[in-house]
C-alpha atoms as a PDB file:
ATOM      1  CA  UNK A   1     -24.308  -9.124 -14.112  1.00  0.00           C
ATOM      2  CA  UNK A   2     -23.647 -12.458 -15.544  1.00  0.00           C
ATOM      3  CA  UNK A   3     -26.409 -15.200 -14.861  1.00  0.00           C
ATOM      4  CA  UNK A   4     -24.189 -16.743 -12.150  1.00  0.00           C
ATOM      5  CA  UNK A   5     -23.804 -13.670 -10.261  1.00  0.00           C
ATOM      6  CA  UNK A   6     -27.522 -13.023 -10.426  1.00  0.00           C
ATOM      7  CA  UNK A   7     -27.988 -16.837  -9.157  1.00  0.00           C
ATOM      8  CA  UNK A   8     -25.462 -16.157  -5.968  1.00  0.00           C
ATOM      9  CA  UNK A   9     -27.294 -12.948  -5.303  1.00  0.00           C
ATOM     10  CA  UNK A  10     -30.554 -14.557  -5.670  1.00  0.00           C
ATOM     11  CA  UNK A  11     -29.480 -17.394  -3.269  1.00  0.00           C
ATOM     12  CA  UNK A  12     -28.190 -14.769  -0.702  1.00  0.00           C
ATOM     13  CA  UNK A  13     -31.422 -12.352  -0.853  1.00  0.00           C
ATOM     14  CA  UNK A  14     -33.415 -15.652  -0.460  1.00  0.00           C
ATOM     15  CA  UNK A  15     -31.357 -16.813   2.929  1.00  0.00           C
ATOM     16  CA  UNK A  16     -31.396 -13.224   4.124  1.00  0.00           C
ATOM     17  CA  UNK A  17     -35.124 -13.592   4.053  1.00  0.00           C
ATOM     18  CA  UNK A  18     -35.774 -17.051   5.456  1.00  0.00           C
ATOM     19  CA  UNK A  19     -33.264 -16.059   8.531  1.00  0.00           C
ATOM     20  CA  UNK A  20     -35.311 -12.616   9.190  1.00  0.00           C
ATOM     21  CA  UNK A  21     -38.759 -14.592   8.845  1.00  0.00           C
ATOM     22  CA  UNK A  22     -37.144 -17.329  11.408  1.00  0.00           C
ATOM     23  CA  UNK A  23     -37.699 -15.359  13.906  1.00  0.00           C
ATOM     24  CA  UNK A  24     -41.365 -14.200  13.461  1.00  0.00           C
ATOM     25  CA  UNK A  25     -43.834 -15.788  14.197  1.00  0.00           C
ATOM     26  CA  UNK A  26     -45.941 -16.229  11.498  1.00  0.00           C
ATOM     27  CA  UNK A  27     -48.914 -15.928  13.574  1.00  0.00           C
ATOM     28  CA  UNK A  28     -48.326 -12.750  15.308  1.00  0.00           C
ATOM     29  CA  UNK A  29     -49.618  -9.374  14.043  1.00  0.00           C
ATOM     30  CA  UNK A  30     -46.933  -6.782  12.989  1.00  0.00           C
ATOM     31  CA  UNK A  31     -46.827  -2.840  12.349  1.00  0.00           C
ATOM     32  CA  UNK A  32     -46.685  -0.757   9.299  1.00  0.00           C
ATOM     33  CA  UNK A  33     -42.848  -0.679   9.817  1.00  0.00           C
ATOM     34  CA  UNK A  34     -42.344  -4.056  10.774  1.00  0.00           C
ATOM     35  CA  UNK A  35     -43.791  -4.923   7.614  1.00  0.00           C
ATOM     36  CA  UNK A  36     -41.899  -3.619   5.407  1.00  0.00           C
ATOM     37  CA  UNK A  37     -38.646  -4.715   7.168  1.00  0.00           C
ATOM     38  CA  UNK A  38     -39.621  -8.178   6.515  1.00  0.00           C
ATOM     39  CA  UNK A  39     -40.059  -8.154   2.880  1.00  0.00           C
ATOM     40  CA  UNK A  40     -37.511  -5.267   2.487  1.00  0.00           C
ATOM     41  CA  UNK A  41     -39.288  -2.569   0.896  1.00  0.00           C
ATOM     42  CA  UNK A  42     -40.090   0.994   2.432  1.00  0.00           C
ATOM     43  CA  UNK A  43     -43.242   2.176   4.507  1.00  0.00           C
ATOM     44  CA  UNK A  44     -44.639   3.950   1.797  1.00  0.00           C
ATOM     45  CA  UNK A  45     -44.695   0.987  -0.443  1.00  0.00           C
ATOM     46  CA  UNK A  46     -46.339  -1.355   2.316  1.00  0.00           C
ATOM     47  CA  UNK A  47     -49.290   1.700   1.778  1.00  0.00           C
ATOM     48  CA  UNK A  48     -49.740   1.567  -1.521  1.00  0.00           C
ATOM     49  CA  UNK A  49     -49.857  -2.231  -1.757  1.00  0.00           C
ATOM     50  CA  UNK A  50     -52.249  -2.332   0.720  1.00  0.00           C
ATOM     51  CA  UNK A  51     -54.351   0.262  -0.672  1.00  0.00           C
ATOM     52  CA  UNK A  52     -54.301  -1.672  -3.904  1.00  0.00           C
ATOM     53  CA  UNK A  53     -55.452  -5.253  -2.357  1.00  0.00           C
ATOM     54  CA  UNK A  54     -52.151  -6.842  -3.343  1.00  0.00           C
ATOM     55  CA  UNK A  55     -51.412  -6.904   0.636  1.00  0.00           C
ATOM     56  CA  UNK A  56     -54.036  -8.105   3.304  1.00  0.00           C
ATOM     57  CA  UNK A  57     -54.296  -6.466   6.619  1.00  0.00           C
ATOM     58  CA  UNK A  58     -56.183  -6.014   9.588  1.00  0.00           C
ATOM     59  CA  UNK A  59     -57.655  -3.013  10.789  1.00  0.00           C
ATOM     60  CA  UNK A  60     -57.824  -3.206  14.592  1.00  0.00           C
ATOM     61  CA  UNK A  61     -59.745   0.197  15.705  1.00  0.00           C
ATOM     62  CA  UNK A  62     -57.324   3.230  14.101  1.00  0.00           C
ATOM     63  CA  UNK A  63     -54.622   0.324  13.701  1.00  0.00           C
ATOM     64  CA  UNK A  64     -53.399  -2.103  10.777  1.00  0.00           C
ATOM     65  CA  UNK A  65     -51.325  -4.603  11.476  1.00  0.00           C
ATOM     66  CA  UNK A  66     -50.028  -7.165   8.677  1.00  0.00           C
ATOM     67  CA  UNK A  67     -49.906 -11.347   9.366  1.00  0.00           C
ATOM     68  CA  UNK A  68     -46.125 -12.267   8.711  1.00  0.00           C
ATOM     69  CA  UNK A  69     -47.637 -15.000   6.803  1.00  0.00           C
ATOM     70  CA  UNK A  70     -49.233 -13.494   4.581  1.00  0.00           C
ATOM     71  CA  UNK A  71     -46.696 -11.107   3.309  1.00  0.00           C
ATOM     72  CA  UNK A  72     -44.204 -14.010   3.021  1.00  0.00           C
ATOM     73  CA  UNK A  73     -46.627 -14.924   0.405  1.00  0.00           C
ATOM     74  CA  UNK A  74     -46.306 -11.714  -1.712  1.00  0.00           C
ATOM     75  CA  UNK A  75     -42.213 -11.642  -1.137  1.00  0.00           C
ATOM     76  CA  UNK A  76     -41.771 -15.048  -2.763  1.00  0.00           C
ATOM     77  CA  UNK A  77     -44.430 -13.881  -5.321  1.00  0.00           C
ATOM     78  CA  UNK A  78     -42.526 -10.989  -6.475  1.00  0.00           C
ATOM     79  CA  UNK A  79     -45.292  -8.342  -5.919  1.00  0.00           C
ATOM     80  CA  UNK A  80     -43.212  -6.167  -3.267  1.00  0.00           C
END
């Protein structure tokens, strides 16, 4: 890819993004699954990054749920 076509494809990913995170709100607590929708990755991934302490969560009884916010954070960061 030349570095134009990376910049368009960088530009859509990034507006791709910002309309699936319009939606959330940024407050509300999401699932496992939800997650990983949101930053575009796979369950298994949203594990091991939380596991790792590169991804905060909450543990609510048996549940974890994930802050929108937060993983907004570690999209634009790269880490996921």
């Amino acid at each position: 890819m030349t570095p134009i076509e990376l910049e368009r494809l960088a530009d859509a990913v990034a507006e791709k993004v910002a309309a699936r995170l319009a939606t959330v709100d940024p407050d509300a607590l999401v699932d496992v699954h939800r997650a990983a929708e949101l930053i575009g990755c796979s369950v298994p991934t949203i594990e091991r990054l939380t596991r790792s302490g590169v991804i905060a969560s909450l543990k609510i009884g048996r549940l974890r749920r994930y802050r929108p916010s937060d993983l907004l954070g570690k999209s634009k960061g790269g880490a996921a």
